[in-house]
N, C-alpha and C. Protein backbone atom coordinates (compact mmCIF):
# COMPACT_ATOMS: atom_id res chain seq x y z
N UNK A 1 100.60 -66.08 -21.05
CA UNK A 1 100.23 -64.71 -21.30
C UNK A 1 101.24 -64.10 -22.27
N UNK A 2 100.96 -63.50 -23.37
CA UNK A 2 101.82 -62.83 -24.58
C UNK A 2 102.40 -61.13 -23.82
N UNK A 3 103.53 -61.09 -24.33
CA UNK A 3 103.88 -60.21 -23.65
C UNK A 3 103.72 -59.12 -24.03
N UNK A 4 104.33 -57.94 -23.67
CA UNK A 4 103.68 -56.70 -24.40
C UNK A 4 102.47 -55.86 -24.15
N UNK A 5 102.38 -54.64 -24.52
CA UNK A 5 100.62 -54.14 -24.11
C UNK A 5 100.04 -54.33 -24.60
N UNK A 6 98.63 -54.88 -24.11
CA UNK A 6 97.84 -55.81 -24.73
C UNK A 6 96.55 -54.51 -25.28
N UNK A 7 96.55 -53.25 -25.23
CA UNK A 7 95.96 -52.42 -25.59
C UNK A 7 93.97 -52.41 -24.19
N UNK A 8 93.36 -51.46 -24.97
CA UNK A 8 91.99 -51.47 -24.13
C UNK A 8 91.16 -52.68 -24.24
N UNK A 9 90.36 -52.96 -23.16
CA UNK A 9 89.09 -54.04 -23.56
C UNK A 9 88.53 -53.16 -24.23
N UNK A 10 87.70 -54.22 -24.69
CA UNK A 10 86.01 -53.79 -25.52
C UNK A 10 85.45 -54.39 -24.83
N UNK A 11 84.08 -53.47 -24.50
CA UNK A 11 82.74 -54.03 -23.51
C UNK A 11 81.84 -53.52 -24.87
N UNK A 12 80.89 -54.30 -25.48
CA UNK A 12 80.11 -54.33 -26.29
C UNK A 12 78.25 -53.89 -25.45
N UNK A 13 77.65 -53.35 -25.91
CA UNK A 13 76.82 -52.99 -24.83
C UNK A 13 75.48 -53.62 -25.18
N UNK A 14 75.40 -54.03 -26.27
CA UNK A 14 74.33 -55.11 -26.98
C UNK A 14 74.59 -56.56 -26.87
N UNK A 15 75.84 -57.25 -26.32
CA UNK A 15 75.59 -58.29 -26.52
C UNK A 15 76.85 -58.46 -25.07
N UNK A 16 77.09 -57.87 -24.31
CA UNK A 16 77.99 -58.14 -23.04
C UNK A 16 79.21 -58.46 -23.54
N UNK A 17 80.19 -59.02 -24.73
CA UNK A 17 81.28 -59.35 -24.94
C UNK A 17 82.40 -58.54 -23.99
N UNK A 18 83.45 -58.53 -23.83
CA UNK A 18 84.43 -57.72 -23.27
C UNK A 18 85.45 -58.64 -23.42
N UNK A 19 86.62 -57.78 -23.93
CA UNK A 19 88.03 -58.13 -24.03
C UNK A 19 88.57 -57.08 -25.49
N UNK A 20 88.90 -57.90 -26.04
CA UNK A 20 89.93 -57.38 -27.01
C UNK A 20 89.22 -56.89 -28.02
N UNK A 21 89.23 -55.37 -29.30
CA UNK A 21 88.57 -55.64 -29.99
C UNK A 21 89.38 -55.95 -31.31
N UNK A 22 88.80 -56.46 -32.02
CA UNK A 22 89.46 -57.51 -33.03
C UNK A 22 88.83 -57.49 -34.45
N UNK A 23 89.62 -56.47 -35.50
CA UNK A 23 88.53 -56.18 -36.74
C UNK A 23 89.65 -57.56 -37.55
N UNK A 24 88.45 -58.42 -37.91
CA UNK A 24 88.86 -59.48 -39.08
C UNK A 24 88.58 -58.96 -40.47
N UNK A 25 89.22 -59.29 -41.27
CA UNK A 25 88.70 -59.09 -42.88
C UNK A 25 89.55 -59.71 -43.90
N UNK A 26 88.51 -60.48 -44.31
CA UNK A 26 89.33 -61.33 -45.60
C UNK A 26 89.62 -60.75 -47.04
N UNK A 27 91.08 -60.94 -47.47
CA UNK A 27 90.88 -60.02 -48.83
C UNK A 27 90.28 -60.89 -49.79
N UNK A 28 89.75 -61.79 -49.77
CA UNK A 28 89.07 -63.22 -50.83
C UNK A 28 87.57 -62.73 -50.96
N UNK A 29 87.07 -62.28 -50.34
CA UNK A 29 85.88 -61.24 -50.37
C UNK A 29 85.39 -60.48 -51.44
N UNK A 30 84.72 -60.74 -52.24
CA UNK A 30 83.68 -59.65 -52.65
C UNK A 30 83.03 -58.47 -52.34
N UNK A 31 83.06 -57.23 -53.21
CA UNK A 31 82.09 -56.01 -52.43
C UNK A 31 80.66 -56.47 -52.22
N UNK A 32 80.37 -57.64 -53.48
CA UNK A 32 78.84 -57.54 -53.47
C UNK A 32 78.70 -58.97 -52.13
N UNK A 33 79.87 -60.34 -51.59
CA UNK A 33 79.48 -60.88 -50.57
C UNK A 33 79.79 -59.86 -49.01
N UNK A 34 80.51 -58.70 -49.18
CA UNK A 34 80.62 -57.93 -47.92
C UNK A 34 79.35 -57.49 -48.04
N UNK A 35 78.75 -56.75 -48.77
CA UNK A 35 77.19 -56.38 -48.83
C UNK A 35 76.28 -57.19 -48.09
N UNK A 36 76.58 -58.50 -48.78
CA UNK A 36 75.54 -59.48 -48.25
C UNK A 36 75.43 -59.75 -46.54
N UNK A 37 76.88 -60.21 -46.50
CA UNK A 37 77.18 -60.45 -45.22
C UNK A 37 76.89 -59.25 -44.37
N UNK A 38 76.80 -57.80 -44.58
CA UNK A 38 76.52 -56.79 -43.75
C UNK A 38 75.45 -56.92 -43.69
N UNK A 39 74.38 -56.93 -44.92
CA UNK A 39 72.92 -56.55 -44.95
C UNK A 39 72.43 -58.63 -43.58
N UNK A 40 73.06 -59.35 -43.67
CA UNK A 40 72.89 -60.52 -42.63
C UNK A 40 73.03 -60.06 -41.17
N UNK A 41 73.87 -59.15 -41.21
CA UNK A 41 74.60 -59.23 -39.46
C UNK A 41 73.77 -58.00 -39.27
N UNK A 42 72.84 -57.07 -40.23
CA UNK A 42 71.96 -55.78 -39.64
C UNK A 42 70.58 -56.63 -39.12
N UNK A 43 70.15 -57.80 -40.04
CA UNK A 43 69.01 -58.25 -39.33
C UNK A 43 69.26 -59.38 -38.72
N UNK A 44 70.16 -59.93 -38.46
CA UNK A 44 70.44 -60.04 -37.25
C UNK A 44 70.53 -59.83 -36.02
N UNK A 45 70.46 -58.44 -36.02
CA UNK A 45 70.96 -57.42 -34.85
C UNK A 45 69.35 -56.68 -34.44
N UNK A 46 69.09 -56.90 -35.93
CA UNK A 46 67.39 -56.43 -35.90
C UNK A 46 66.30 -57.58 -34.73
N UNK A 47 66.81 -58.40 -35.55
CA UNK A 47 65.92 -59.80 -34.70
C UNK A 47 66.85 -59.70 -33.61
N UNK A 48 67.20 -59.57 -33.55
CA UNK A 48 67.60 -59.69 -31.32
C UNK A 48 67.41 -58.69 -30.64
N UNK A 49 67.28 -57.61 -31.18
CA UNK A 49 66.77 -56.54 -30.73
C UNK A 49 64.90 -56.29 -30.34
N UNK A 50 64.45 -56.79 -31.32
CA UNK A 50 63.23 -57.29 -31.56
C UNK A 50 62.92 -58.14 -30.59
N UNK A 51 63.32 -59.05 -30.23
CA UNK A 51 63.33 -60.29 -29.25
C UNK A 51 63.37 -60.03 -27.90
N UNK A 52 64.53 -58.70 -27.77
CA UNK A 52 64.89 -58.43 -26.27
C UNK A 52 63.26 -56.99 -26.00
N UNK A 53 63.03 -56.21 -26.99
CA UNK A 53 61.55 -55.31 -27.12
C UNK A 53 60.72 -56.32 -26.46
N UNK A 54 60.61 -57.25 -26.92
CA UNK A 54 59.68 -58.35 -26.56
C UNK A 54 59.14 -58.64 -25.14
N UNK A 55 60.36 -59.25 -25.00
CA UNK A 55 60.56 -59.91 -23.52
C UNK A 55 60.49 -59.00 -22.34
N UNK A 56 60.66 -57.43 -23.09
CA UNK A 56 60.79 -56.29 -21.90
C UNK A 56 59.35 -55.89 -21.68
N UNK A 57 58.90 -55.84 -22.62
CA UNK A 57 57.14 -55.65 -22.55
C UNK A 57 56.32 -56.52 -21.47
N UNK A 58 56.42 -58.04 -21.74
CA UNK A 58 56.21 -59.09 -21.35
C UNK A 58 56.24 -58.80 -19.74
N UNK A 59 57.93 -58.90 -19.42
CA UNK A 59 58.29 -58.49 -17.95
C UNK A 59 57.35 -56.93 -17.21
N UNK A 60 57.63 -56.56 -18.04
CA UNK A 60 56.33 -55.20 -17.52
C UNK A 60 55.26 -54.88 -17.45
N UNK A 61 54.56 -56.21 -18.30
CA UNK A 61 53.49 -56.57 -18.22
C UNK A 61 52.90 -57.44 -16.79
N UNK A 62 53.70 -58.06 -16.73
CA UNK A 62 53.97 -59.12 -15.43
C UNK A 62 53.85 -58.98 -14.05
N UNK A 63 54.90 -57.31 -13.69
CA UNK A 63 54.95 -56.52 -12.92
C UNK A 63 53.89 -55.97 -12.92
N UNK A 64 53.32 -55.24 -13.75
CA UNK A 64 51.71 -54.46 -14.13
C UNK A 64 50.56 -55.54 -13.48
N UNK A 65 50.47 -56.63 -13.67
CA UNK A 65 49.83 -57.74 -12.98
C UNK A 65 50.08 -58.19 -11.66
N UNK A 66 51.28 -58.21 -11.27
CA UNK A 66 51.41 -58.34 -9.76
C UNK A 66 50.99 -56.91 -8.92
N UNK A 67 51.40 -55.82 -9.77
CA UNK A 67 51.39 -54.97 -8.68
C UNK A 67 49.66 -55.23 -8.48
N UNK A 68 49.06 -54.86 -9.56
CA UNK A 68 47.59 -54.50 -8.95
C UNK A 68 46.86 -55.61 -7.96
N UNK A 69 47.78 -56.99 -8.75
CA UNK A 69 46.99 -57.87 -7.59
C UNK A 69 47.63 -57.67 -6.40
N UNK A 70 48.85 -57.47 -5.92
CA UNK A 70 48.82 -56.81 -4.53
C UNK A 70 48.09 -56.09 -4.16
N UNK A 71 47.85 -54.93 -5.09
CA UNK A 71 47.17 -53.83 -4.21
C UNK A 71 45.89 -53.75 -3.79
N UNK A 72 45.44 -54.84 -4.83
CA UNK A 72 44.04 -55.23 -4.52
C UNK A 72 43.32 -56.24 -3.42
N UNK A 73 44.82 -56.74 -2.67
CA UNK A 73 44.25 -58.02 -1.50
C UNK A 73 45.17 -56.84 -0.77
């Protein structure tokens, strides 16, 4: 264990991470590959977001199907 205060966690609320938060950045970088790489990690974030819309529908759909067939026997 490193000594010293190790400062706050980060709890991320989109993807569960928790611990340290930790900004990386390379100065070898480009404005126009930071662009790129941002405009990557937004649809990214898009498609998993998209994915989890999905699956929540699905599940509530599911529930919507059990309940009535309970209620109906």
């Amino acid at each position: 264990m490193a000594g010293g205060y190790g400062g706050y966690n980060y709890r991320c609320k989109k993807c569960g991470y928790s611990g340290a938060l930790v900004v990386e950045f390379d100065d070898d970088i480009t404005p126009e590959e930071e662009r790129e790489l941002q405009k990557e990690y937004r649809e990214e974030v898009q498609e998993y977001e998209q994915k989890r819309r999905s699956l929540f529908w699905i599940i509530m759909a599911l529930i919507f199907i059990g309940v009535i067939l309970f209620v109906r026997f």
